[in-house]
Structure formats: structure tokens, C-alpha cells
Protein backbone atom coordinates (compact mmCIF):
# COMPACT_ATOMS: atom_id res chain seq x y z
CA UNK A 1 173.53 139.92 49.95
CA UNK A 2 170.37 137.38 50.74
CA UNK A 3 168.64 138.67 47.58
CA UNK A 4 169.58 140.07 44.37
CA UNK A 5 167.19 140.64 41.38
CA UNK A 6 168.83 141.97 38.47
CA UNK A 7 168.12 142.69 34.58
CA UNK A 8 171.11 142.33 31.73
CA UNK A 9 171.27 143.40 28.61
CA UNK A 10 167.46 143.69 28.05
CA UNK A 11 166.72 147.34 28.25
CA UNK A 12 167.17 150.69 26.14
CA UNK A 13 168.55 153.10 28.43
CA UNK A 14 170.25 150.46 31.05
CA UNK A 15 172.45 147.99 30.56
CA UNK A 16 172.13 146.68 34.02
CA UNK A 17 169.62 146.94 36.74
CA UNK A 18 169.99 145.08 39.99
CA UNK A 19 168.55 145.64 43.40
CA UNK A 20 169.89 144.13 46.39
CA UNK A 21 168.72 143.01 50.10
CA UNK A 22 171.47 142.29 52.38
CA UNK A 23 170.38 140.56 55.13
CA UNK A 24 172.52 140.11 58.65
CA UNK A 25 172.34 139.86 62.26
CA UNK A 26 171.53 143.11 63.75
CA UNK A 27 175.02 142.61 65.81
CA UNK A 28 177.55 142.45 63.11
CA UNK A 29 179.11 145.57 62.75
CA UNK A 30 179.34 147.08 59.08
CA UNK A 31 179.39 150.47 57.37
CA UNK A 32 177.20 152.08 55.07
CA UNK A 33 178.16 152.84 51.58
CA UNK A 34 181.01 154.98 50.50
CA UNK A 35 184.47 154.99 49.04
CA UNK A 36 187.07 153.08 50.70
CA UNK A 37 189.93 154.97 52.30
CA UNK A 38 192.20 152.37 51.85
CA UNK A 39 190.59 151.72 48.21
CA UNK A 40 189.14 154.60 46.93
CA UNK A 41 188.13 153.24 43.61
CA UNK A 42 185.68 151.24 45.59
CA UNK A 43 182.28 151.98 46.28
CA UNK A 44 180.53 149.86 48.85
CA UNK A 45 179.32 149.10 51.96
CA UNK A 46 181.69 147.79 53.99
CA UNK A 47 181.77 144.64 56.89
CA UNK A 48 183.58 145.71 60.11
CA UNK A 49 183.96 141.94 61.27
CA UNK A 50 186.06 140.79 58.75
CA UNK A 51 186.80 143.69 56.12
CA UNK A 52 185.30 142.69 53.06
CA UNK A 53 181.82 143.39 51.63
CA UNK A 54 178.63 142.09 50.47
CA UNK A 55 178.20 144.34 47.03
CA UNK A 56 180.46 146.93 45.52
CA UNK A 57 181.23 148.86 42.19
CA UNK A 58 184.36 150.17 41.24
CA UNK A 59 185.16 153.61 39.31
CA UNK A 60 186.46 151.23 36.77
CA UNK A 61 183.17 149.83 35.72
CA UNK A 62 183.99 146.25 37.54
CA UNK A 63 181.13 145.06 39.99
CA UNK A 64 180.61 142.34 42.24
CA UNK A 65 178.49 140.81 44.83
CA UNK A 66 177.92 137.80 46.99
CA UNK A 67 175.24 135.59 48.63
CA UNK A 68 175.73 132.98 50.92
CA UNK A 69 174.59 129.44 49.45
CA UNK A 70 172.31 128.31 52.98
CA UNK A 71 173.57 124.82 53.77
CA UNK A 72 173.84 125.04 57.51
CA UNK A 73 175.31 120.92 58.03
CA UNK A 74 178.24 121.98 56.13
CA UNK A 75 179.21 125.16 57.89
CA UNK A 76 182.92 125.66 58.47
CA UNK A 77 183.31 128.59 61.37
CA UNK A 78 187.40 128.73 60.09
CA UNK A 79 186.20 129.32 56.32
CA UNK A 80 187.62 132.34 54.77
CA UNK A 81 185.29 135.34 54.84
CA UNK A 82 182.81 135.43 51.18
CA UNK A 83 183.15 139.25 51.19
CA UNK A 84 186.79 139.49 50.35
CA UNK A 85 185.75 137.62 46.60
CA UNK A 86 184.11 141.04 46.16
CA UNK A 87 186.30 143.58 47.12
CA UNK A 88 188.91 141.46 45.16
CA UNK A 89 187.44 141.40 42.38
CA UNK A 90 186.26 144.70 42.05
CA UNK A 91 189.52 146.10 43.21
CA UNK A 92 191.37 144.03 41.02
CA UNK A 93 192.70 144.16 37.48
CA UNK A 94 192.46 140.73 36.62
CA UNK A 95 190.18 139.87 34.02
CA UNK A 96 186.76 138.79 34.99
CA UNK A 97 187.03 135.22 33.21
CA UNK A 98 189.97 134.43 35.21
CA UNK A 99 189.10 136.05 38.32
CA UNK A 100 186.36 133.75 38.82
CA UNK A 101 188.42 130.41 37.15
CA UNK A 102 190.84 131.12 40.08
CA UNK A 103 187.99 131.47 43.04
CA UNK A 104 186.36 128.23 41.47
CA UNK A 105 189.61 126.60 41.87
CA UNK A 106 189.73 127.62 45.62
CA UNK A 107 185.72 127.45 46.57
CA UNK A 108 186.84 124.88 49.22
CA UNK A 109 187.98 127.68 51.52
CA UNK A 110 185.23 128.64 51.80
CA UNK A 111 181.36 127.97 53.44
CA UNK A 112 179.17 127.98 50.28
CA UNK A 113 178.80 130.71 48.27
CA UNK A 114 177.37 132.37 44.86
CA UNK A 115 179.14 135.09 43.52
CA UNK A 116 178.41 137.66 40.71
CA UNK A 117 180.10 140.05 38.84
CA UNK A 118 180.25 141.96 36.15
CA UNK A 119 182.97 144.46 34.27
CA UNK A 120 181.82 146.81 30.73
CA UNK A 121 182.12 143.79 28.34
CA UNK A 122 180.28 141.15 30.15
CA UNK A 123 178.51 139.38 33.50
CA UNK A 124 179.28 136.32 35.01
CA UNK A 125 178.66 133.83 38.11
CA UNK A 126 179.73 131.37 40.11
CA UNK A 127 178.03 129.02 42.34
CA UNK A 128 180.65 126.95 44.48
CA UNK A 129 177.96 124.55 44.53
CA UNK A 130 177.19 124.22 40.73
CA UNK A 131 180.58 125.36 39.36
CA UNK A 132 181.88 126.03 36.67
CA UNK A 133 181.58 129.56 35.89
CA UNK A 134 178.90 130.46 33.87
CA UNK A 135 177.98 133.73 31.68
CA UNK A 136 175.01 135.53 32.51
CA UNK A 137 172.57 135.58 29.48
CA UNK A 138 170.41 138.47 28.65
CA UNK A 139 167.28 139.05 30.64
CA UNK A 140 165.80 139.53 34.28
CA UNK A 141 167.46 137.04 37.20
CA UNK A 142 166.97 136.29 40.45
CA UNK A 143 169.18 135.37 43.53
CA UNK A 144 169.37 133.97 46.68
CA UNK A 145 170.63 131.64 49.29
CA UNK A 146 170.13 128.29 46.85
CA UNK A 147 171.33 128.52 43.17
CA UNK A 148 171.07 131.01 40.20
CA UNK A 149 167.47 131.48 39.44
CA UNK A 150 166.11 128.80 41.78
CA UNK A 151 162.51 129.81 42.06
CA UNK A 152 162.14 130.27 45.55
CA UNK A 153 159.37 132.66 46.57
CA UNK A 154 160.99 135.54 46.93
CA UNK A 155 163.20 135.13 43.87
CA UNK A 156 160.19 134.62 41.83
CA UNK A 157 157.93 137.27 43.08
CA UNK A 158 161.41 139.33 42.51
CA UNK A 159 161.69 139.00 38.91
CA UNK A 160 157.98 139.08 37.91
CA UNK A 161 158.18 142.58 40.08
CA UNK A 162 161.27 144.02 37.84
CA UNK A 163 159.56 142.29 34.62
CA UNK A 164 156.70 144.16 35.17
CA UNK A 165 158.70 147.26 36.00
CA UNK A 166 160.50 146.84 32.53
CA UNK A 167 157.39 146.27 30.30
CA UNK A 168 155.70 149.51 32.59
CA UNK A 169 158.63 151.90 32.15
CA UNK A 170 158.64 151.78 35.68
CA UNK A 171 162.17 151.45 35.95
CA UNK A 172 163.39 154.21 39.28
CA UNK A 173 165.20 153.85 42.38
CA UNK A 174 162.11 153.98 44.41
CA UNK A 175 160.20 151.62 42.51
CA UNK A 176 163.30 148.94 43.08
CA UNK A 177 163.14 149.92 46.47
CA UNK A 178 159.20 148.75 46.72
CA UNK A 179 159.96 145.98 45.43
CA UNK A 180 162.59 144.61 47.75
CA UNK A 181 160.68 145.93 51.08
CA UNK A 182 157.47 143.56 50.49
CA UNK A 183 157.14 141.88 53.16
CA UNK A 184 154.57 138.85 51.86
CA UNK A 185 154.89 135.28 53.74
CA UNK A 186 154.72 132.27 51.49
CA UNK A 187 152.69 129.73 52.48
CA UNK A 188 154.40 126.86 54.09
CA UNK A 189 153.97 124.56 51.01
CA UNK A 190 155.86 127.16 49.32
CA UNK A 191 159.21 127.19 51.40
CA UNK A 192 161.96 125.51 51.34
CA UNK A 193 164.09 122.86 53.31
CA UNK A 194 167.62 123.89 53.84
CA UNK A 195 168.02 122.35 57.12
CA UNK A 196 167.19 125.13 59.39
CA UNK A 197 163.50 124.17 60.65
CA UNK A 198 160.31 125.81 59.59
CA UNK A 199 160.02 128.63 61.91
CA UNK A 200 163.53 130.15 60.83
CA UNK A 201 162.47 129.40 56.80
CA UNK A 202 159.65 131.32 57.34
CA UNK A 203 161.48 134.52 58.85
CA UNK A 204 163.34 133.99 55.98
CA UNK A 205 161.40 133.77 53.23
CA UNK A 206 160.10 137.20 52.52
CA UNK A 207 161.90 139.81 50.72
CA UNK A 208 162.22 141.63 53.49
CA UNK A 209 163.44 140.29 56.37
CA UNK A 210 162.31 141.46 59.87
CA UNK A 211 163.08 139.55 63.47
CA UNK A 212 164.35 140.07 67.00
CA UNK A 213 167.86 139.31 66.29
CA UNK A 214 168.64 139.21 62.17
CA UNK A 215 167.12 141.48 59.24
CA UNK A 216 167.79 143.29 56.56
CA UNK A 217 170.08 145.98 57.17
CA UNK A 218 169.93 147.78 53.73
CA UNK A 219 169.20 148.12 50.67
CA UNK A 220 171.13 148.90 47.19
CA UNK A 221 170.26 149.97 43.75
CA UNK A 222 172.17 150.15 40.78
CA UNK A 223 171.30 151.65 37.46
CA UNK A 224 174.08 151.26 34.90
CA UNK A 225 173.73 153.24 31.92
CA UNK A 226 174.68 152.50 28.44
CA UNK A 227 176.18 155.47 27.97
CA UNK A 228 178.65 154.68 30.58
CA UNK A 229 176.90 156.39 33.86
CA UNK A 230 176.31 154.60 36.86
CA UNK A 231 173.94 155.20 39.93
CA UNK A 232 174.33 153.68 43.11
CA UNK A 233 171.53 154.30 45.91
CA UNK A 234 171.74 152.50 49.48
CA UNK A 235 169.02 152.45 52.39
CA UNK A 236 169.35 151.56 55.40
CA UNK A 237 167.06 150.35 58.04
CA UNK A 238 165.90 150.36 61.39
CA UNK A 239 166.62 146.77 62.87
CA UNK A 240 163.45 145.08 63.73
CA UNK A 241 160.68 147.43 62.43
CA UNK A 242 157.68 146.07 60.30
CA UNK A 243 157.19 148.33 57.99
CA UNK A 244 160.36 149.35 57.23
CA UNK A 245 161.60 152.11 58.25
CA UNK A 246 164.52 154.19 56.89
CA UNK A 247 167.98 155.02 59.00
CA UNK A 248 169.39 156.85 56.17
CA UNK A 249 169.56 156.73 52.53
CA UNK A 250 172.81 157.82 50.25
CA UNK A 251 173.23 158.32 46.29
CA UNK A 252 176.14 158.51 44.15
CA UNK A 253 176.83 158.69 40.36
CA UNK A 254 179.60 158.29 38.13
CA UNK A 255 180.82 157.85 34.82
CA UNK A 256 183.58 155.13 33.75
């Protein structure tokens, strides 16, 4: 994921809210969402490259997701892949305190990362950057390619867009999907500097991503009920249009 927006632990009927850009090259294969053949308690989308995955949930009630932390200098092309600290996690039966202890004792394998995740009791994250782990505290969050709630444009504009949602009862899929297809530009004085140059930060700074080469591929939405029940909803996109357009569009629901 390039941009999650999320609310914990702060509404009536939800427990958790999060919506969810993943951004990519246009090239890199992946699937859409399903269940996993090979793990069929997982529910994801899935990355053909290298066999992990950006976001999933699990039938369990364990979730996880990941965003790469942009530091381009300190790229390491022999890094073990960031998607397989989801799919372990969610997959796994270890408990989510030491889950993450163990990844923040091996960050160094690999390129910067921050990783979320959540099981019924509670939500935590880890930034390899800003270690150590940390528990997420009630309210509405934002992230991105920096830190946990760094306000960077989009991360900002993100969580004032799901506040208002929250204080408007305006809480459905297709709202959260609004929200993470604006495509606003910052202005300039508004970006940051992570060592890419100006013209990439700006392609990058939206909340939806659209270029020649690298986008956002899809979409996800997840509405976690107290009660138990949890929705998932993907879209997917056409690669380079602006407005987005839809590819396809999936739902699934479940109770744990």
C-alpha cells in the first residue's frame, strides 16, 4: 500500500475502518483479491513477482498491511520482499506482540518499511525506521511512504476526509472510495523531499496516483464490525486514466 487511512476504536457500529491505495508500476504483475489456494484463510490481493501481498485479512480476524518507507539512497535490490510480513502475519498463529518483536529484530533484511496489523484484541505498527513497535491508540490515522501519521498532504487531507465521514454518518464503501480517488496536487511548498526530485514528488503526492508508467492499481475497503462481521471491497483500475476509471470491483463478508 502507498496510502492507508484508517479509524480504531472510535466508532459505534465499527471497530475498524481503513481504506487503502496501493500504488505500483503498471508492469508488476499481481492478482486481484480473493482467497489463496495455497492459504485459504487468506483474503487478499496477491503480488505475482514475489508472492506476498500488500494488504490482507484472514478468516481468523488477524489483518495486516504494508507501505514502503520512500528512502530511495538506501535501496537494497537483494532485500527480502515487504509483502511476505503480511501474508505471515496474517497467516500465522503467532501472537501479534511477538510477531512484530521478531520482524523488528530482522528489519535489516529488508528496504524500509511500515507495517500494520491488527488481530480482535488489539492494533499495532511498526516502522523499521522508528522502531520499536508501537500500539495504535484510538482514533482516525493516516499512512504513507514516511512515518505513522506524518502529515504529508495526502495523509492529512485523508484523515480530515474520514473525520468528516465519522462526525456525518457518512461512513460506506463508496464514500471511502471518494475519498481515496481525489486526485488534488499540493502545491510545491507543500511536498516533500525524499530524494526523488520534484517532478516524481509531485506524481506522487495525490491520493490518487495517475502516470505513464506507475499508478494506483486498486483500491480496498474494510469495515470491521463490532459484532464480529467483516467487509472487504477491492477496485481496480484502469492504468493511466484521469479520472479513474474502474476494471472491476469485488466484495466479500465474513464473520470470525
Amino acid at each position: 500500500m502507498c496510502l492507508i487511512v484508517w479509524a480504531y476504536d472510535c466508532h459505534p457500529r465499527y471497530r475498524l475502518i481503513l481504506a487503502a491505495n496501493r500504488d505500483e508500476f503498471y508492469a508488476r504483475a499481481s492478482l486481484a483479491a480473493g482467497y489463496w489456494p495455497d492459504r485459504p484463510l487468506v483474503l487478499g490481493g496477491r503480488d505475482l513477482a514475489a508472492g506476498g501481498t500488500w494488504l490482507a485479512v484472514s478468516r481468523s480476524g488477524r489483518l495486516a498491511a504494508v507501505t514502503n518507507y520512500r528512502d530511495p539512497a538506501a535501496h537494497n535490490p537483494k532485500a527480502r520482499s515487504r509483502g511476505e510480513l503480511v501474508a505471515e502475519f496474517v497467516d500465522g498463529r503467532e501472537s501479534l506482540g511477538a510477531y512484530l518483536e521478531s520482524v523488528h529484530s530482522r528489519c535489516g533484511q529488508y528496504n524500509g518499511f511500515n507495517l500494520l496489523a491488527a488481530d480482535p484484541q488489539q492494533m499495532a505498527y511498526l516502522g523499521s525506521r522508528n522502531g520499536p513497535v508501537r500500539e495504535v491508540a484510538p482514533g482516525v490515522h493516516g499512512l504513507s511512504n514516511h512515518l505513522l501519521d506524518t502529515p504529508w498532504s495526502k495523509v492529512a487531507g485523508g484523515r480530515v476526509g474520514l473525520e468528516r465521514l465519522l462526525t456525518e454518518d457518512g461512513v460506506t464503501p463508496e464514500n471511502l472510495l471518494n475519498l481515496l480517488c481525489d486526485r488534488r496536487q499540493p502545491a510545491d511548498v507543500d511536498l516533500p523531499d525524499t530524494g526523488i526530485g520534484l517532478e516524481w514528488e509531485r506524481i506522487l503526492a495525490p491520493r490518487f496516483i495517475v502516470s505513464p508508467t506507475y499508478g494506483t492499481r486498486s483500491a480496498t475497503v474494510i469495515l470491521w464490525e463490532w459484532a464480529g462481521r467483516i467487509g472487504f471491497w477491492e477496485w481496480t483500475f484502469v492504468p493511466g486514466q484521469d479520472p479513474p476509471r474502474e476494471a472491476g470491483k469485488r466484495r466479500f463478508q465474513f464473520s470470525i
